[in-house]
Protein backbone atom coordinates (compact mmCIF):
# COMPACT_ATOMS: atom_id res chain seq x y z
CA UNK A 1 120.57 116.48 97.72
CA UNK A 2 118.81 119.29 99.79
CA UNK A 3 114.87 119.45 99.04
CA UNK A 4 114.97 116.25 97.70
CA UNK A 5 112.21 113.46 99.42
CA UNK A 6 113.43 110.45 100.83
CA UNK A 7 110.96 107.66 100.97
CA UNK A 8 112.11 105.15 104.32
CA UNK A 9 110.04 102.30 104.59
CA UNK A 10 110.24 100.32 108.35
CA UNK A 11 110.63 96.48 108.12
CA UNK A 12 108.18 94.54 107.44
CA UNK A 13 107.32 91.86 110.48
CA UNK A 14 107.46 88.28 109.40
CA UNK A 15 104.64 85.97 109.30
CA UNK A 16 106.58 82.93 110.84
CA UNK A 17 109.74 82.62 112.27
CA UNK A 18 111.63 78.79 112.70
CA UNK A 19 114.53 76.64 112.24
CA UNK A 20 115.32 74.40 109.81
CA UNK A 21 117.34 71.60 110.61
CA UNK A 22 119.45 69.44 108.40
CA UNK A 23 121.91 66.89 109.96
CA UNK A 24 123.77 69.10 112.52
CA UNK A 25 123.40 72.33 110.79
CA UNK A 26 120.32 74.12 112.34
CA UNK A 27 119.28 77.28 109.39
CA UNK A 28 117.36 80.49 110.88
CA UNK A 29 114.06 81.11 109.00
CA UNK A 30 111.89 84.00 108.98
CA UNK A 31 108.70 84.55 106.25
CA UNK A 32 107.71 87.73 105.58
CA UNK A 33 104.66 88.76 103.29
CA UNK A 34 105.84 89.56 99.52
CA UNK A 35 103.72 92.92 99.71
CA UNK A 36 102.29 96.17 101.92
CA UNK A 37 99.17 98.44 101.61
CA UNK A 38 101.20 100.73 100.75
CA UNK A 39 102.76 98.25 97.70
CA UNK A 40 98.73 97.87 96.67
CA UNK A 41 98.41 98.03 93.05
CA UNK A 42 95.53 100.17 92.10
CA UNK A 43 93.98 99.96 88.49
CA UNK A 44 92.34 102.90 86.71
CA UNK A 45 89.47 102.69 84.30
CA UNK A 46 90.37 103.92 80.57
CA UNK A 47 88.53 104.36 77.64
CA UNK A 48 88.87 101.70 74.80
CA UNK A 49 88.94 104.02 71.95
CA UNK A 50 91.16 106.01 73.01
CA UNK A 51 93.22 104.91 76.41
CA UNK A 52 92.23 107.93 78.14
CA UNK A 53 91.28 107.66 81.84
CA UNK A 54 87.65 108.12 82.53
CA UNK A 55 86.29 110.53 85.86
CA UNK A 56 83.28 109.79 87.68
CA UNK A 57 81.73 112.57 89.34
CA UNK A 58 80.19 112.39 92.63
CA UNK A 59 76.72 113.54 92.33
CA UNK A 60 75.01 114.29 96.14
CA UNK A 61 72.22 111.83 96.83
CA UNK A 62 69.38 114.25 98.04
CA UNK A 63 70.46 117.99 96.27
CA UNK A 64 71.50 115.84 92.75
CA UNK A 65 74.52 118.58 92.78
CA UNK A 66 78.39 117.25 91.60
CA UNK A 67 80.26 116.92 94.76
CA UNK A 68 83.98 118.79 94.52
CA UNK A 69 87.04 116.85 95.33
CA UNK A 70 88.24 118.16 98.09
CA UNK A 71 84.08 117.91 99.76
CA UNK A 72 84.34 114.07 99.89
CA UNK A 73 84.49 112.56 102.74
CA UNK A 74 83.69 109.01 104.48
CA UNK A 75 81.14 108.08 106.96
């Protein structure tokens, strides 16, 4: 459908690559890891009372001021 996102995701490389053999028969093998970074599960904190998700603001080490969003950075 136009306007619609399309999420492709490129191969994964395998960890190990071999034959197995059994008799005559000779079996391709390839292992490939059962996850990405981009698979990462990510947990959030919640309340316990009431299953809410809790914020933490980012307070500015020196000025003591909440940091916006869209300030942070890393360094």
């Amino acid at each position: 459908m136009p306007g619609e996102d399309v999420c492709v995701m490129a191969p994964a490389r395998p960890f190990w690559k071999g034959y197995l053999k059994l008799s005559l028969v000779s079996c391709p093998i390839a292992l490939f890891p059962a996850s990405s970074s981009s698979e990462r599960a990510s947990f959030r904190r919640i309340n316990r009372k009431t299953g809410y998700r809790l914020k933490q603001p980012l307070v500015d080490s020196v000025t003591g001021e909440v940091v916006e969003s869209q300030d942070k950075g890393r360094g």
